[in-house]
C-alpha atoms as a PDB file:
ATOM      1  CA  UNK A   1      28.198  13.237  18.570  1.00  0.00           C
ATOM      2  CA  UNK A   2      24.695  13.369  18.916  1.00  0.00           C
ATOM      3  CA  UNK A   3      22.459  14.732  16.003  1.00  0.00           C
ATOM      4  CA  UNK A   4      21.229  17.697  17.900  1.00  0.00           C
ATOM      5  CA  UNK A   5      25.101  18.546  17.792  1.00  0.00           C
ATOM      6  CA  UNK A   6      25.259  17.546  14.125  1.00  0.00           C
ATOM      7  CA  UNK A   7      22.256  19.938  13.463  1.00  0.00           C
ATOM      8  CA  UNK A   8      23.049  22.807  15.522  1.00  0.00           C
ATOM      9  CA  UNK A   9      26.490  22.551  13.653  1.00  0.00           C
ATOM     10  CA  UNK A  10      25.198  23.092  10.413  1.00  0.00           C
ATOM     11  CA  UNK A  11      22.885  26.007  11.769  1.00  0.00           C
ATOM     12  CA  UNK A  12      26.549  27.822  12.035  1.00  0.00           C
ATOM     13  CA  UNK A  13      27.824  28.615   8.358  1.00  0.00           C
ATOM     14  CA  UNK A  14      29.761  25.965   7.174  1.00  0.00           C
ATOM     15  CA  UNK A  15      33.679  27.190   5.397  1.00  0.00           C
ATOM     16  CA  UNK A  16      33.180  29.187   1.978  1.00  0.00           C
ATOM     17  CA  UNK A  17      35.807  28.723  -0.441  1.00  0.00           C
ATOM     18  CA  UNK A  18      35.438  29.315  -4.127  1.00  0.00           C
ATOM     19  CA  UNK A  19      32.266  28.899  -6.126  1.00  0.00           C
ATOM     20  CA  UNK A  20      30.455  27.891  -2.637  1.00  0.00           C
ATOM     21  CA  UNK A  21      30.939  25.976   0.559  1.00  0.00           C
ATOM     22  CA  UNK A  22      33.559  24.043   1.926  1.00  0.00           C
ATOM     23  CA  UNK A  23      32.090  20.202   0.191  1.00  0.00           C
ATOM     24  CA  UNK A  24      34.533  18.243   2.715  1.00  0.00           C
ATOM     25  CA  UNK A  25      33.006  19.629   5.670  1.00  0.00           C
ATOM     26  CA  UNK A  26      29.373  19.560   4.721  1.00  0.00           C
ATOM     27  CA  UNK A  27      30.489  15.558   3.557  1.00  0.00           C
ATOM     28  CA  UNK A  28      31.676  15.211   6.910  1.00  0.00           C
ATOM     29  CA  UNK A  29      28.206  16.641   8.258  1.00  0.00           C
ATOM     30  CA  UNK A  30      26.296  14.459   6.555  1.00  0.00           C
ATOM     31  CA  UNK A  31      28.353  11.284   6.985  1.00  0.00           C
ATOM     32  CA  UNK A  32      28.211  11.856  10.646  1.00  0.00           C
ATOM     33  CA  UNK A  33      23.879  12.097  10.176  1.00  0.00           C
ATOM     34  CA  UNK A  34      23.865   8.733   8.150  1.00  0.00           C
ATOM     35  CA  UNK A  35      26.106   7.305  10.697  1.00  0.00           C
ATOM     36  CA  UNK A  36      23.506   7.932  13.796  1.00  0.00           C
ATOM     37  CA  UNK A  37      20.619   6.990  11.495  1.00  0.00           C
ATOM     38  CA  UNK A  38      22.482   3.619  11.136  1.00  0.00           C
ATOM     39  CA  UNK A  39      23.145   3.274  14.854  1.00  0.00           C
ATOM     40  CA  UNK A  40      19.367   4.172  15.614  1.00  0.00           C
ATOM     41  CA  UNK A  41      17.954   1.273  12.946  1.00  0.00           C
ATOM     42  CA  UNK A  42      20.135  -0.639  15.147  1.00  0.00           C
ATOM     43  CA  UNK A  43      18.821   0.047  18.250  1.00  0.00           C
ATOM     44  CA  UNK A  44      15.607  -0.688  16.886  1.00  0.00           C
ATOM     45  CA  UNK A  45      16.355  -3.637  15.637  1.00  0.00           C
ATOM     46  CA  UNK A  46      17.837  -4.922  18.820  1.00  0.00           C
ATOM     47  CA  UNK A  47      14.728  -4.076  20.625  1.00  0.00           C
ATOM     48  CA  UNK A  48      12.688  -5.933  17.812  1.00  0.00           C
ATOM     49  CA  UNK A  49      14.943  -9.277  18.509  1.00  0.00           C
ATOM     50  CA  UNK A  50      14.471  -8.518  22.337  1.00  0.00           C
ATOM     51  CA  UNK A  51      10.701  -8.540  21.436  1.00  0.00           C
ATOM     52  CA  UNK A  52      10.450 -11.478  19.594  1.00  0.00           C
ATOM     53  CA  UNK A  53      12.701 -13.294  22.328  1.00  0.00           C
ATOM     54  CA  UNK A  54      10.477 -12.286  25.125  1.00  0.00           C
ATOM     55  CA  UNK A  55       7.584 -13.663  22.779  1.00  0.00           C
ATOM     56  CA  UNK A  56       9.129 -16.685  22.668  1.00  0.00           C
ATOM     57  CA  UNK A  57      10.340 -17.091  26.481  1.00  0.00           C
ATOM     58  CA  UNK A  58       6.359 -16.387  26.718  1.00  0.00           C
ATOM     59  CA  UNK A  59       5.022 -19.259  24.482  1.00  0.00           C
ATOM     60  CA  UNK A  60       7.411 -21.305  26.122  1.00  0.00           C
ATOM     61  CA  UNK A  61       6.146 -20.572  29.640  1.00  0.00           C
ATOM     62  CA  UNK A  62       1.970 -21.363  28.409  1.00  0.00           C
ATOM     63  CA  UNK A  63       3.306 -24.331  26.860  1.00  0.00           C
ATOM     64  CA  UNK A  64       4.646 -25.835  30.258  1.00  0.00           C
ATOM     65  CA  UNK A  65       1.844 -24.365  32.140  1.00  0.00           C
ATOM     66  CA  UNK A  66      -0.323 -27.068  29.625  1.00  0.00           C
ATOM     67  CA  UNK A  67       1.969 -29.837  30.125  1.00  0.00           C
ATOM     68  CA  UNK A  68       1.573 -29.603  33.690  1.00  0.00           C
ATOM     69  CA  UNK A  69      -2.260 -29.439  33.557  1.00  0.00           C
ATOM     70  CA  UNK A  70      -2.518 -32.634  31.370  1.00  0.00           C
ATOM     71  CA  UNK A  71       0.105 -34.651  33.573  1.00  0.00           C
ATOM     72  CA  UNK A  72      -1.673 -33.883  36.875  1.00  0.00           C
ATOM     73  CA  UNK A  73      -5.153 -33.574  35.521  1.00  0.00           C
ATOM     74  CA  UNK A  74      -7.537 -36.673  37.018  1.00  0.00           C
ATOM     75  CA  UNK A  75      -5.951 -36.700  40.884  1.00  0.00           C
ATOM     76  CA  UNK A  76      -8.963 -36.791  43.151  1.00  0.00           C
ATOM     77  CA  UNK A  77      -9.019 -34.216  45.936  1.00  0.00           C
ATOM     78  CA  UNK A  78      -8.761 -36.997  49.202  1.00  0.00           C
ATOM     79  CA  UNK A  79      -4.975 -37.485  47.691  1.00  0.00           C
ATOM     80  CA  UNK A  80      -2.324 -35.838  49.282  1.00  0.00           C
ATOM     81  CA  UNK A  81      -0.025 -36.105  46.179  1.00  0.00           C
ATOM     82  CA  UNK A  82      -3.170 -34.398  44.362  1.00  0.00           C
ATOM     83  CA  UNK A  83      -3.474 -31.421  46.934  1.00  0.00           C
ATOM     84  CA  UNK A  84       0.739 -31.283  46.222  1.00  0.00           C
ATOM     85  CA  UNK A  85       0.209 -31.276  42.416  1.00  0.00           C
ATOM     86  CA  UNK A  86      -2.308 -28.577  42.636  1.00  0.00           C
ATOM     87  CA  UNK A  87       0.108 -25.961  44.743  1.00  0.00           C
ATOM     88  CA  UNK A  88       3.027 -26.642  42.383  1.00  0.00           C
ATOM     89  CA  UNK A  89       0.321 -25.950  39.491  1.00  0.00           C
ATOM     90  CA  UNK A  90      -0.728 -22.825  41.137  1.00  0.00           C
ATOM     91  CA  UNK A  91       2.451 -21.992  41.378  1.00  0.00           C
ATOM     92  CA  UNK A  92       3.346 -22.457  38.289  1.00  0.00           C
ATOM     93  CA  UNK A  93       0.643 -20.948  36.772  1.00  0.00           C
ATOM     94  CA  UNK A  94       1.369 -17.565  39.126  1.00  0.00           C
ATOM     95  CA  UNK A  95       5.044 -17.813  37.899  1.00  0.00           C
ATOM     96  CA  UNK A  96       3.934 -17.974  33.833  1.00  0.00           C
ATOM     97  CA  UNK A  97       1.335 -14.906  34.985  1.00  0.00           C
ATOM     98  CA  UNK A  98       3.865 -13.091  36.647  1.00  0.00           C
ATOM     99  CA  UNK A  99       6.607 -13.843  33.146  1.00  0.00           C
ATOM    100  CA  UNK A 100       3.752 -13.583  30.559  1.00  0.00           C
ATOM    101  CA  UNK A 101       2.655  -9.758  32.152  1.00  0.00           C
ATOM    102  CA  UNK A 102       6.690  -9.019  32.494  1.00  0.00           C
ATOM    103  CA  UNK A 103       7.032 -10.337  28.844  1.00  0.00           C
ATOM    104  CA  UNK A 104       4.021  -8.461  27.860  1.00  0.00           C
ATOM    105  CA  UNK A 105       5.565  -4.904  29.518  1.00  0.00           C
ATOM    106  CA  UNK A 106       8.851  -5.259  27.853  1.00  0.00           C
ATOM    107  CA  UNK A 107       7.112  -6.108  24.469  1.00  0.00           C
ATOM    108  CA  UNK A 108       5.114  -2.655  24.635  1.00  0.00           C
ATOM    109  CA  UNK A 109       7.965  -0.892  26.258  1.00  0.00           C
ATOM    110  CA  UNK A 110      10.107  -2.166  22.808  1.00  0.00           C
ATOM    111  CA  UNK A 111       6.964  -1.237  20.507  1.00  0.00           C
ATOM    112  CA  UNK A 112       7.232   2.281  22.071  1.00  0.00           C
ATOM    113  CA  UNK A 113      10.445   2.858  21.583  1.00  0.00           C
ATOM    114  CA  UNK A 114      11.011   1.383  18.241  1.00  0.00           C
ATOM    115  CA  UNK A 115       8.086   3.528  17.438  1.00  0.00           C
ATOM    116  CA  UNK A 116       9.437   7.095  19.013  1.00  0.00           C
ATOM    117  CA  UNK A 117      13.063   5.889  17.311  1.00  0.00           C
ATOM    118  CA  UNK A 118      11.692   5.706  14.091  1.00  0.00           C
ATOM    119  CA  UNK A 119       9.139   9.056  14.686  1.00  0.00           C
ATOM    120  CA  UNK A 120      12.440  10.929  15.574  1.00  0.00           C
ATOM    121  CA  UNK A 121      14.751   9.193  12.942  1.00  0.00           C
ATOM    122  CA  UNK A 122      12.210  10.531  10.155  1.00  0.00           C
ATOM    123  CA  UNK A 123      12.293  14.041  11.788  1.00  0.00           C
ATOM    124  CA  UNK A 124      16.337  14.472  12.078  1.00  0.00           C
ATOM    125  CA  UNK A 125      16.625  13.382   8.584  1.00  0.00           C
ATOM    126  CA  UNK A 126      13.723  15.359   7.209  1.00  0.00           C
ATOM    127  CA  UNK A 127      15.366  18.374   9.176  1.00  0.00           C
ATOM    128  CA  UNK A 128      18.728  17.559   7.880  1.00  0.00           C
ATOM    129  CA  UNK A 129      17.337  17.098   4.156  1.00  0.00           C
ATOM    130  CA  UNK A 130      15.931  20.921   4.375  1.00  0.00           C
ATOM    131  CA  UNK A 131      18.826  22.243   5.963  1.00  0.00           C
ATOM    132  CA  UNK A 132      21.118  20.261   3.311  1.00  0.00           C
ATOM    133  CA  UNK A 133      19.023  22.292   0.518  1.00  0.00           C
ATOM    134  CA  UNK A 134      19.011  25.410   2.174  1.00  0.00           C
ATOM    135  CA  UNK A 135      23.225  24.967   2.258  1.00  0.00           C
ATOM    136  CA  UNK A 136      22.661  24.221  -1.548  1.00  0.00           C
ATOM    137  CA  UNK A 137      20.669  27.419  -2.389  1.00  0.00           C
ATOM    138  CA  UNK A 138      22.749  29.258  -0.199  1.00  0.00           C
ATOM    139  CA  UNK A 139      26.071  28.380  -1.847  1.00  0.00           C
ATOM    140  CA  UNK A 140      24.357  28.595  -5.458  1.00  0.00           C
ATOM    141  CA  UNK A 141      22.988  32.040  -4.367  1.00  0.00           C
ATOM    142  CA  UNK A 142      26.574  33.285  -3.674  1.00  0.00           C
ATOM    143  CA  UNK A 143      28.096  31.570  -6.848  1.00  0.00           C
ATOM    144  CA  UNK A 144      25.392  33.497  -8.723  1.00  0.00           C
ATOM    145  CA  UNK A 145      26.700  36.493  -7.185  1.00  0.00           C
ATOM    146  CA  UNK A 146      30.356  35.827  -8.094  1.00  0.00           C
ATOM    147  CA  UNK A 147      29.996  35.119 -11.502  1.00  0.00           C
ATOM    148  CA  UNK A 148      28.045  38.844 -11.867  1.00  0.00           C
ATOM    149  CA  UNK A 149      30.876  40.410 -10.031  1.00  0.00           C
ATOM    150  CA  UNK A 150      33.107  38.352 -12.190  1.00  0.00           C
ATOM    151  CA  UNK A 151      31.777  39.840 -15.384  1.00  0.00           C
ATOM    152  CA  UNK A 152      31.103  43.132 -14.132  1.00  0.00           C
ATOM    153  CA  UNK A 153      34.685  43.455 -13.722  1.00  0.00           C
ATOM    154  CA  UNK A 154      35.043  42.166 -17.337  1.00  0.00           C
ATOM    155  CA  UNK A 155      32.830  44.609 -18.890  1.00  0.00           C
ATOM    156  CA  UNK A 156      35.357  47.507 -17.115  1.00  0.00           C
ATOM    157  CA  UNK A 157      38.196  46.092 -18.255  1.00  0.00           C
ATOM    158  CA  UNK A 158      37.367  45.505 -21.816  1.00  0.00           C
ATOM    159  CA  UNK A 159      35.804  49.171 -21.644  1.00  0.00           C
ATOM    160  CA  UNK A 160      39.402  50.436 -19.917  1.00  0.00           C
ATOM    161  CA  UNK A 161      41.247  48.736 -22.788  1.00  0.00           C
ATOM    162  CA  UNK A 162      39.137  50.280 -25.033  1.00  0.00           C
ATOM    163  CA  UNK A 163      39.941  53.474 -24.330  1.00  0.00           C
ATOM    164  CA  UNK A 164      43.508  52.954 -24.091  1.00  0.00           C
ATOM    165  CA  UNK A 165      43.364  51.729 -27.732  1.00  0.00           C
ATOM    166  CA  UNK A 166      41.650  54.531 -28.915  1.00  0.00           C
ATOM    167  CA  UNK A 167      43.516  57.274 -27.414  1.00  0.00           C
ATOM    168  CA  UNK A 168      45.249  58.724 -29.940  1.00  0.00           C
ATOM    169  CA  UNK A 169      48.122  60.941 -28.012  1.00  0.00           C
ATOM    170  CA  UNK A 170      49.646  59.174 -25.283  1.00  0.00           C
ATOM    171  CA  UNK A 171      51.953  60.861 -23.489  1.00  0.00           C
ATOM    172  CA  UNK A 172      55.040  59.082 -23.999  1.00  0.00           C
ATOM    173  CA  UNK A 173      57.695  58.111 -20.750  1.00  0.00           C
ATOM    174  CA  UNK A 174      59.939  59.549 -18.991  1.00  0.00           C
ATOM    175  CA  UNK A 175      63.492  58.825 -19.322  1.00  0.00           C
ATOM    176  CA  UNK A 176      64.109  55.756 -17.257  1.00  0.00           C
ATOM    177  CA  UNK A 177      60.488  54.370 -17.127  1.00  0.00           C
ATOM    178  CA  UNK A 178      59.683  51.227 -18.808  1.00  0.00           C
ATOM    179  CA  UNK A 179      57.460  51.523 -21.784  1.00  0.00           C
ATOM    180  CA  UNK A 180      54.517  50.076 -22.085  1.00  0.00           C
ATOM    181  CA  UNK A 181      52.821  48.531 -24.492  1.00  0.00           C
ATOM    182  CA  UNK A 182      49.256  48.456 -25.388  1.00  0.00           C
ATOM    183  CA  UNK A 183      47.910  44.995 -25.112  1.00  0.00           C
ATOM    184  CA  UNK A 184      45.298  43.869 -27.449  1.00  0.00           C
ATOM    185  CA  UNK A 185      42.154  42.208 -26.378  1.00  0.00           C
ATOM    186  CA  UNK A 186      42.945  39.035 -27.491  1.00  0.00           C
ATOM    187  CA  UNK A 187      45.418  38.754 -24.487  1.00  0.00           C
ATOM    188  CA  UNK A 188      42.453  39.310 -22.464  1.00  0.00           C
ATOM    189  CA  UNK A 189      40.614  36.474 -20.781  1.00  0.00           C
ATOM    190  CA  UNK A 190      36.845  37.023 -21.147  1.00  0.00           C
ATOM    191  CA  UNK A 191      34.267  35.497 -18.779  1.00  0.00           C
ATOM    192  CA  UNK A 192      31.582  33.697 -20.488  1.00  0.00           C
ATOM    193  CA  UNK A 193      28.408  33.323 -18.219  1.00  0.00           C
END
């Protein structure tokens, strides 16, 4: 899944369940986002050790180019074998220009894309960081909310039992109907904020 998918995901509420939002599917969001992060470090790192191969291949190229030079250096221009020499030189030195400018596009090509992985790396997880907080506020928003309806109903019940305490005439049941009995408030959970 890509992170586009990951993020539009999370634009869509997540589950609420008590207190908040559902913590094993936002875990599951956000293991999913480290989980591209890691495979886009990877890429990037694969182009680095392409890079640095390519560098090498390149070095190793100029260095036979020089041998070459040095070996066939001093043959006078009469000499056949010298005119010979000098074609397989230019050839050579065509075929390092030709794998030193390949090397040299592949290098950049690598730099750019480590560099636009990274740039869009940063961005996802800055993105998913804010959205991540928002969920946060969100869910403590709604707790918040809860815990006021919570003691709101609290306050009416204590103020219900209240009045049934202090009523002095009750009318008493009918025959058949259970009786009830006035609870005190001690039987009464209270909610503490």
């Amino acid at each position: 899944m890509a992170i586009d998918d990951i993020l539009n995901e999370g634009r869509r509420s997540f589950r609420t369940r008590w207190l908040g939002y559902d913590r094993d599917q936002v875990d599951e969001a956000y293991a999913r986002l480290e989980h591209l992060l890691g495979s886009a470090c990877a890429d990037r790192d694969a182009a680095l050790t392409t890079a640095e191969d390519l560098s090498r291949h390149l070095e190793e190229a100029r260095t036979e180019l020089t041998e070459y030079r040095k070996i066939h250096a001093g043959y006078s221009n009469e000499n056949a074998v010298s005119g010979c020499i000098r074609y397989l030189l230019h050839v050579a030195r065509q075929k390092a220009e030709q794998i030193e400018a390949g090397a040299r596009t592949r290098e950049e090509n690598a730099a750019r894309l480590l560099d636009e992985a990274e740039q869009e790396s940063q961005r996802r997880l800055a993105e998913a960081n804010r959205r991540a907080r928002e969920i946060v506020g969100e869910a403590l928003e709604q707790s918040r909310l809860m815990l006021a309806d919570l003691a709101e109903r609290q306050r009416l019940l204590d103020h219900w039992y209240d009045e049934v305490a202090t009523t002095p005439n009750l009318p008493l049941p009918r025959h058949g109907e259970p009786v009830l009995a006035v609870v005190e408030r001690t039987d009464v959970p209270s909610v503490t904020r």
